[in-house]
Protein backbone atom coordinates (compact mmCIF):
# COMPACT_ATOMS: atom_id res chain seq x y z
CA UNK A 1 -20.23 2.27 -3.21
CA UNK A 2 -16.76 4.36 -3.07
CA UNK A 3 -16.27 3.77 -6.88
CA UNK A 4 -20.14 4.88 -7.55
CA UNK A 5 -19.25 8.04 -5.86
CA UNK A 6 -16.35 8.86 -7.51
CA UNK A 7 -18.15 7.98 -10.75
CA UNK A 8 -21.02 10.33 -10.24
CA UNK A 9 -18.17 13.06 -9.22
CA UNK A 10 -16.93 13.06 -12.32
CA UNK A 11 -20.00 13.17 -14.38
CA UNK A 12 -20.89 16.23 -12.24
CA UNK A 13 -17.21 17.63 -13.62
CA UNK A 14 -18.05 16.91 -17.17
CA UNK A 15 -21.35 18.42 -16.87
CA UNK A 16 -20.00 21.26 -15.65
CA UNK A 17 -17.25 21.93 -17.90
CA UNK A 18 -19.08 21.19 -21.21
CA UNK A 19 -17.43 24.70 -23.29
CA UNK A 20 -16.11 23.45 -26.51
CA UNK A 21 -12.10 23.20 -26.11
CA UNK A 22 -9.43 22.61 -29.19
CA UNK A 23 -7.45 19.97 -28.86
CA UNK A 24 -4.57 19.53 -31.08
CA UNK A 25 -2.10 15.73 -30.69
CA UNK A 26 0.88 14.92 -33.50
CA UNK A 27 -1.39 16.57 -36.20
CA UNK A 28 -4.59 15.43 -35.08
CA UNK A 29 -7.23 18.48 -34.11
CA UNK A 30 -10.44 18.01 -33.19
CA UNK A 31 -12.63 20.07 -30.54
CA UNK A 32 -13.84 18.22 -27.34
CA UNK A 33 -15.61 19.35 -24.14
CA UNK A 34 -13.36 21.03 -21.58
CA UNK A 35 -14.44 18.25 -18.59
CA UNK A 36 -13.37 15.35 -21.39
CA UNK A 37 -10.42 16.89 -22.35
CA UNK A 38 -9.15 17.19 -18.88
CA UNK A 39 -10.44 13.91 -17.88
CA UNK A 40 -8.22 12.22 -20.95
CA UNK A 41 -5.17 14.45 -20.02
CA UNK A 42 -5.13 13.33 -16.51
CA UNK A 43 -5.83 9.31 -17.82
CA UNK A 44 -2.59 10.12 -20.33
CA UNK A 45 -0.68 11.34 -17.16
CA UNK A 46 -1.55 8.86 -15.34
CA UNK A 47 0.08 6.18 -17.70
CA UNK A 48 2.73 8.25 -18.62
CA UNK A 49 3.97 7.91 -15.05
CA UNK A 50 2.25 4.10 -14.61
CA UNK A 51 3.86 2.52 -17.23
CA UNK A 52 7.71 3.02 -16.96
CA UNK A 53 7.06 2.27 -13.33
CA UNK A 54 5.48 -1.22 -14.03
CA UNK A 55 8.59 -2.03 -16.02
CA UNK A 56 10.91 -1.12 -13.40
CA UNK A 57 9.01 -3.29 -11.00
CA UNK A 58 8.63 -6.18 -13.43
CA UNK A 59 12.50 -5.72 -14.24
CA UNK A 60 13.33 -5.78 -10.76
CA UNK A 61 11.52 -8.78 -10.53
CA UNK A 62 13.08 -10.58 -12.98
CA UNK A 63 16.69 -10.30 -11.14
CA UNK A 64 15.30 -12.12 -7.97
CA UNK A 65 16.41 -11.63 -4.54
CA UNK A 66 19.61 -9.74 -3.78
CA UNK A 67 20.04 -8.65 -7.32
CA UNK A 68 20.82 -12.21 -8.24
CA UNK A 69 19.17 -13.37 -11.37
CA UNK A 70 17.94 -17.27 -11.15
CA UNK A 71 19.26 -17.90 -14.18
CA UNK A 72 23.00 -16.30 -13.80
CA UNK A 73 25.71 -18.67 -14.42
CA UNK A 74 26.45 -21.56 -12.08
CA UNK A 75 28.15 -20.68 -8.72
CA UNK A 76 26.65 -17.00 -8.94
CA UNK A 77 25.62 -16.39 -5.41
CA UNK A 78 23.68 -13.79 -4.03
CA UNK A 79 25.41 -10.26 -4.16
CA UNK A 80 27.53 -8.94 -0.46
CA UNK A 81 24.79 -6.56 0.91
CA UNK A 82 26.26 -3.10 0.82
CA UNK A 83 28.26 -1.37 3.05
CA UNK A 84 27.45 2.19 4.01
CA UNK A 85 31.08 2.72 5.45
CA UNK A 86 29.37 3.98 8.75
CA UNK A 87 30.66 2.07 12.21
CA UNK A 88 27.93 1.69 14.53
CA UNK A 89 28.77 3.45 18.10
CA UNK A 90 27.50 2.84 20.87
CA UNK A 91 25.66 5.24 23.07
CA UNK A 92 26.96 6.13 26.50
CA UNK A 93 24.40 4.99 29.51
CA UNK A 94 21.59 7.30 30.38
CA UNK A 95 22.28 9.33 33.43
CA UNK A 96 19.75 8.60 35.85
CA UNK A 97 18.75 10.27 38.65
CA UNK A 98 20.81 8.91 41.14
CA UNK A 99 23.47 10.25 39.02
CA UNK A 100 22.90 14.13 39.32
């Protein structure tokens, strides 16, 4: 039902936006309505930022756990988590009202 919507939203956007608008791409021109253009600029967007973000992920992946990879060399162990170099301190008791 959501997608429906959201489908008939943007045909109302194309509708609306049907000027002529020039598009020009690595030596390619052509002229295309002004709701289509827009529509295949965002898609392009979209999988400009989509794409190197799905091979992070999947490269992430690959390593495993902990950074290790599962198919490192034999007697590679998972990596020492981190250390921030911060000591945890304790917080002094909370005065209550017996206390002042």
């Amino acid at each position: 039902m959501v997608f429906a919507f959201v489908l008939l939203l943007l045909l109302v956007f194309v509708l609306q936006n049907g000027q002529r608008a020039e598009v020009s791409f690595l030596g390619a021109h052509g002229t295309l309505p002004m709701g289509v253009a827009l529509l295949l600029a965002a898609v392009f967007g979209v999988l400009l930022v989509a794409l190197p973000g799905t091979a992070r992920i999947v490269q992430l992946r690959m390593l495993g756990p902990a950074g290790t990879r599962p198919d490192g060399p034999a007697g590679s162990g998972p990596t020492p988590p981190s250390t921030t170099g911060v000591a945890r301190v304790p917080l002094p008791p909370r005065p209550t009202r017996e206390d002042g």
